[in-house]
C-alpha atoms as a PDB file:
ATOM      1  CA  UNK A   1    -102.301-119.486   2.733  1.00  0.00           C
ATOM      2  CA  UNK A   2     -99.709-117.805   0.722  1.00  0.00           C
ATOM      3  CA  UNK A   3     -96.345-116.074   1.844  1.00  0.00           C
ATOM      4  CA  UNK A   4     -97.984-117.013   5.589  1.00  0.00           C
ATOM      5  CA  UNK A   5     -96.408-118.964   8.236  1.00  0.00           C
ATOM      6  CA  UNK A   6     -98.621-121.462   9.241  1.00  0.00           C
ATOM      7  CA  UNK A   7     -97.084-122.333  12.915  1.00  0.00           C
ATOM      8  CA  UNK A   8     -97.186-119.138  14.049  1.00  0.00           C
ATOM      9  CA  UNK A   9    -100.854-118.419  15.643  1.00  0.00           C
ATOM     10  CA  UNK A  10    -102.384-115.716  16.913  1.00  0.00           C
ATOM     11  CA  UNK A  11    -104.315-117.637  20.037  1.00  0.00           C
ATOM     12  CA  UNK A  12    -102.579-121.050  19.298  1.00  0.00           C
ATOM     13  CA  UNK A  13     -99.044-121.315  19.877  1.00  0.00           C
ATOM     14  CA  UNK A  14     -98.169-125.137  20.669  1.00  0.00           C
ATOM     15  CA  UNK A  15     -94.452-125.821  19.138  1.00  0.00           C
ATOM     16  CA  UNK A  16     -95.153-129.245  17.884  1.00  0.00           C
ATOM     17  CA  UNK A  17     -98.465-128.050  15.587  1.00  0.00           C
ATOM     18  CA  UNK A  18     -97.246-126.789  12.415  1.00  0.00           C
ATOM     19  CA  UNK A  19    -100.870-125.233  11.536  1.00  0.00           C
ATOM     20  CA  UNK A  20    -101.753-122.977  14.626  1.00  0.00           C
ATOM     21  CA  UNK A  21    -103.095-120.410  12.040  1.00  0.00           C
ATOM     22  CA  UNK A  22    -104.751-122.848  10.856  1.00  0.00           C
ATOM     23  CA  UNK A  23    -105.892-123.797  14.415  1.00  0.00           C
ATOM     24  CA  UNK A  24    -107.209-120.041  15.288  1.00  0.00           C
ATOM     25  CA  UNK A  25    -109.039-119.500  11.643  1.00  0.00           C
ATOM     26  CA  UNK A  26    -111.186-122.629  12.539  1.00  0.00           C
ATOM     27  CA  UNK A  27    -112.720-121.228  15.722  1.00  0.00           C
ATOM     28  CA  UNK A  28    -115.316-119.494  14.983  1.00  0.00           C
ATOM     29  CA  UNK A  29    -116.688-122.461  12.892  1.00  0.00           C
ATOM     30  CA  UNK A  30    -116.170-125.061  15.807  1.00  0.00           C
ATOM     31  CA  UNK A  31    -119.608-124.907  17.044  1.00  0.00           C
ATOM     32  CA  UNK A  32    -120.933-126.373  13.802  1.00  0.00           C
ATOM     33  CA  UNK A  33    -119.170-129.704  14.148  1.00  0.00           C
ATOM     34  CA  UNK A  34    -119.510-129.507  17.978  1.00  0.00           C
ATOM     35  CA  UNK A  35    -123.455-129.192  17.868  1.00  0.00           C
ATOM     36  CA  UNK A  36    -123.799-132.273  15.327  1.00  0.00           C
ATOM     37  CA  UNK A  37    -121.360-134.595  16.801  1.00  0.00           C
ATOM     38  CA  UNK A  38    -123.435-133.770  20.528  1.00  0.00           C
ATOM     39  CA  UNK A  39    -126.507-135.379  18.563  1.00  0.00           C
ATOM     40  CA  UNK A  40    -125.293-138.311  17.233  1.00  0.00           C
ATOM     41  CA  UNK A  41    -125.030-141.939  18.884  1.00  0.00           C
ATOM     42  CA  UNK A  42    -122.108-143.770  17.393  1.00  0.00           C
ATOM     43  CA  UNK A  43    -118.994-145.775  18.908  1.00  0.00           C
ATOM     44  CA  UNK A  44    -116.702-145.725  16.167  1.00  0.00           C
ATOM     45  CA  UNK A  45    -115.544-143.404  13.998  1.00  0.00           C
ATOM     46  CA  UNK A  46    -116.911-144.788  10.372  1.00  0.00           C
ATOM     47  CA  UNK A  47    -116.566-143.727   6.643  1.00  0.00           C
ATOM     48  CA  UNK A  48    -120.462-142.772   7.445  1.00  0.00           C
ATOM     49  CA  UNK A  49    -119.524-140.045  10.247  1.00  0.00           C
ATOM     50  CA  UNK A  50    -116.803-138.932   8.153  1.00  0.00           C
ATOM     51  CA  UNK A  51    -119.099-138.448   5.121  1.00  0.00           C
ATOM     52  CA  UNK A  52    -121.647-136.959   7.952  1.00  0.00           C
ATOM     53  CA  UNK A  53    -118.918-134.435   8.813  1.00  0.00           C
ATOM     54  CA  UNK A  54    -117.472-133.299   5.102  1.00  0.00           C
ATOM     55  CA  UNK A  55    -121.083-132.862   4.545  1.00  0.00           C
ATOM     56  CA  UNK A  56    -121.249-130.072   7.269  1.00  0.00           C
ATOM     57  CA  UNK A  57    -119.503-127.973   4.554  1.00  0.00           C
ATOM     58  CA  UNK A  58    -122.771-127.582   2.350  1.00  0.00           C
ATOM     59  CA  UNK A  59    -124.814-126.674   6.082  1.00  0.00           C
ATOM     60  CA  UNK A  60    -126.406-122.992   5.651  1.00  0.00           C
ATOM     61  CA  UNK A  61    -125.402-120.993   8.364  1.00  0.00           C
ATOM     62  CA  UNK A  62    -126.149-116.917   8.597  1.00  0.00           C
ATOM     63  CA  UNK A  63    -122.479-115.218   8.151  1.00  0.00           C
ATOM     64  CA  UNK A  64    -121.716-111.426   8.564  1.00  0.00           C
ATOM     65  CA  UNK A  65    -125.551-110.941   8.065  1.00  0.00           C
ATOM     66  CA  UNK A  66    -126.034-112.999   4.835  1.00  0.00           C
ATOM     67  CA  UNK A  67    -127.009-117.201   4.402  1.00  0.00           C
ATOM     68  CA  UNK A  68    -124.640-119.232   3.077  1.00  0.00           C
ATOM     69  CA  UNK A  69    -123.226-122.653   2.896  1.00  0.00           C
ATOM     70  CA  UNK A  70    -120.083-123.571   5.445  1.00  0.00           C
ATOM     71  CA  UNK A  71    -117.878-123.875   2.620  1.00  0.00           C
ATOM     72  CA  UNK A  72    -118.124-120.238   1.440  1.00  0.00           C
ATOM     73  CA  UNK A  73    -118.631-118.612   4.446  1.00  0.00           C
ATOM     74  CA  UNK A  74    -114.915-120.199   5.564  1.00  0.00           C
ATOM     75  CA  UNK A  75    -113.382-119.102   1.983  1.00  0.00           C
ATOM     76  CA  UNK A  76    -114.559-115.758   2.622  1.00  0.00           C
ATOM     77  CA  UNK A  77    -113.563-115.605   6.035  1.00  0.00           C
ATOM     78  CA  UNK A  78    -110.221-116.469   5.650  1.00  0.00           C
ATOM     79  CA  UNK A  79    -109.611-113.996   2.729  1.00  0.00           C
ATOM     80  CA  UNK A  80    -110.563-111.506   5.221  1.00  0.00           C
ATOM     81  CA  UNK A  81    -108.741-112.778   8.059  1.00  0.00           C
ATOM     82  CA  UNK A  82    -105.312-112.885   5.644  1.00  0.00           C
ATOM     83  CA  UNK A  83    -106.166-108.879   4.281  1.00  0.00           C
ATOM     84  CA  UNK A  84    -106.658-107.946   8.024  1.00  0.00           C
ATOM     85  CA  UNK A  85    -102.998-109.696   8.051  1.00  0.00           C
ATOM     86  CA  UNK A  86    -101.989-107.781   5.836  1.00  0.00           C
ATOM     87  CA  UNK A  87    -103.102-104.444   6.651  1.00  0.00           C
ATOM     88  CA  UNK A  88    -104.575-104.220   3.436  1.00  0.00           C
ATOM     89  CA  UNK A  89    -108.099-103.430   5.319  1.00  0.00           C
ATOM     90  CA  UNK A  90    -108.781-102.071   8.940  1.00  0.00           C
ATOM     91  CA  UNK A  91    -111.923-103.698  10.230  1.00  0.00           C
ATOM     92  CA  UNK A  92    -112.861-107.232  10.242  1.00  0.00           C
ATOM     93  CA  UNK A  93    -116.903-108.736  10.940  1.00  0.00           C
ATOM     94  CA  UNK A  94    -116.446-112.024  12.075  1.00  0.00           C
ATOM     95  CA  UNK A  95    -120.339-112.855  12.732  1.00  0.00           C
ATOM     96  CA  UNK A  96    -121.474-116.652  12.666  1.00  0.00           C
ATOM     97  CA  UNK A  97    -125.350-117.763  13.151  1.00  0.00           C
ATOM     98  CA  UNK A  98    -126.020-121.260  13.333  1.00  0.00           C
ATOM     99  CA  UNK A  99    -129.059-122.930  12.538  1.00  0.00           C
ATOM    100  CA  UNK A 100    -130.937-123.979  16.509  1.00  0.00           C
ATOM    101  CA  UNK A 101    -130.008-127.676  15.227  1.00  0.00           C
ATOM    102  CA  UNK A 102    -127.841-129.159  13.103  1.00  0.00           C
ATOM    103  CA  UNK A 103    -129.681-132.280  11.969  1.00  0.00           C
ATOM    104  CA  UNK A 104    -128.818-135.259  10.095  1.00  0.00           C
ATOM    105  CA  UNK A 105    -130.809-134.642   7.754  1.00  0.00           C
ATOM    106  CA  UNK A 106    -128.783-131.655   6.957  1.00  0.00           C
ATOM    107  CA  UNK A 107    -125.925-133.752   6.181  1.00  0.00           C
ATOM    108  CA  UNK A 108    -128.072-136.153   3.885  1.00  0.00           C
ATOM    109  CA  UNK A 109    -128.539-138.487   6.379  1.00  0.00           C
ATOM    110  CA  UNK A 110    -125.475-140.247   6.492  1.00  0.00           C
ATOM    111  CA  UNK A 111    -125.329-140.970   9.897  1.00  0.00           C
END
């Protein structure tokens, strides 16, 4: 995030996280990780689940009325977010469908 101020939020504000921008861009997208840890049965946090959850980033999910994978729907999000920033635009759609179930087989079954 470029010329930005990572510590300095707009919801988040804690003084000892030095990414509370960070913290607020990642909201909308919480519900993806949310709903697939909620179906998984593990007790320790493995390279498997961590594979499982970097493969969450090639999910498709419906975003401002179009499919697309995680990954690209967050790069395009936080483009907007940052011209919104900016001023440089007046408006921003912030719409995020998730699939009813995030499966593992979604995430090539690494879990």
């Amino acid at each position: 995030m470029n010329g930005y101020l990572t510590c300095i939020g707009i919801h988040h504000e804690n003084n000892e996280n030095e990414f509370n921008l960070g913290s607020d861009l990642m909201e909308p997208f919480r519900p993806i990780v949310d709903q697939w840890v909620s179906q998984q049965r593990f007790d320790e946090f493995t390279p498997d689940i961590k594979i499982g959850l970097v493969s969450l980033l090639d999910l498709e999910i419906g975003f401002n009325g179009h499919q697309t994978i995680v990954s690209h729907a967050i790069t395009t999000y936080v483009a907007d977010c940052l011209h919104y920033l900016s001023s440089e635009t007046e408006e921003l759609k912030i719409e995020v469908k998730l699939p009813d179930e995030v499966s593992s087989h979604a995430i090539n079954s690494h879990v």
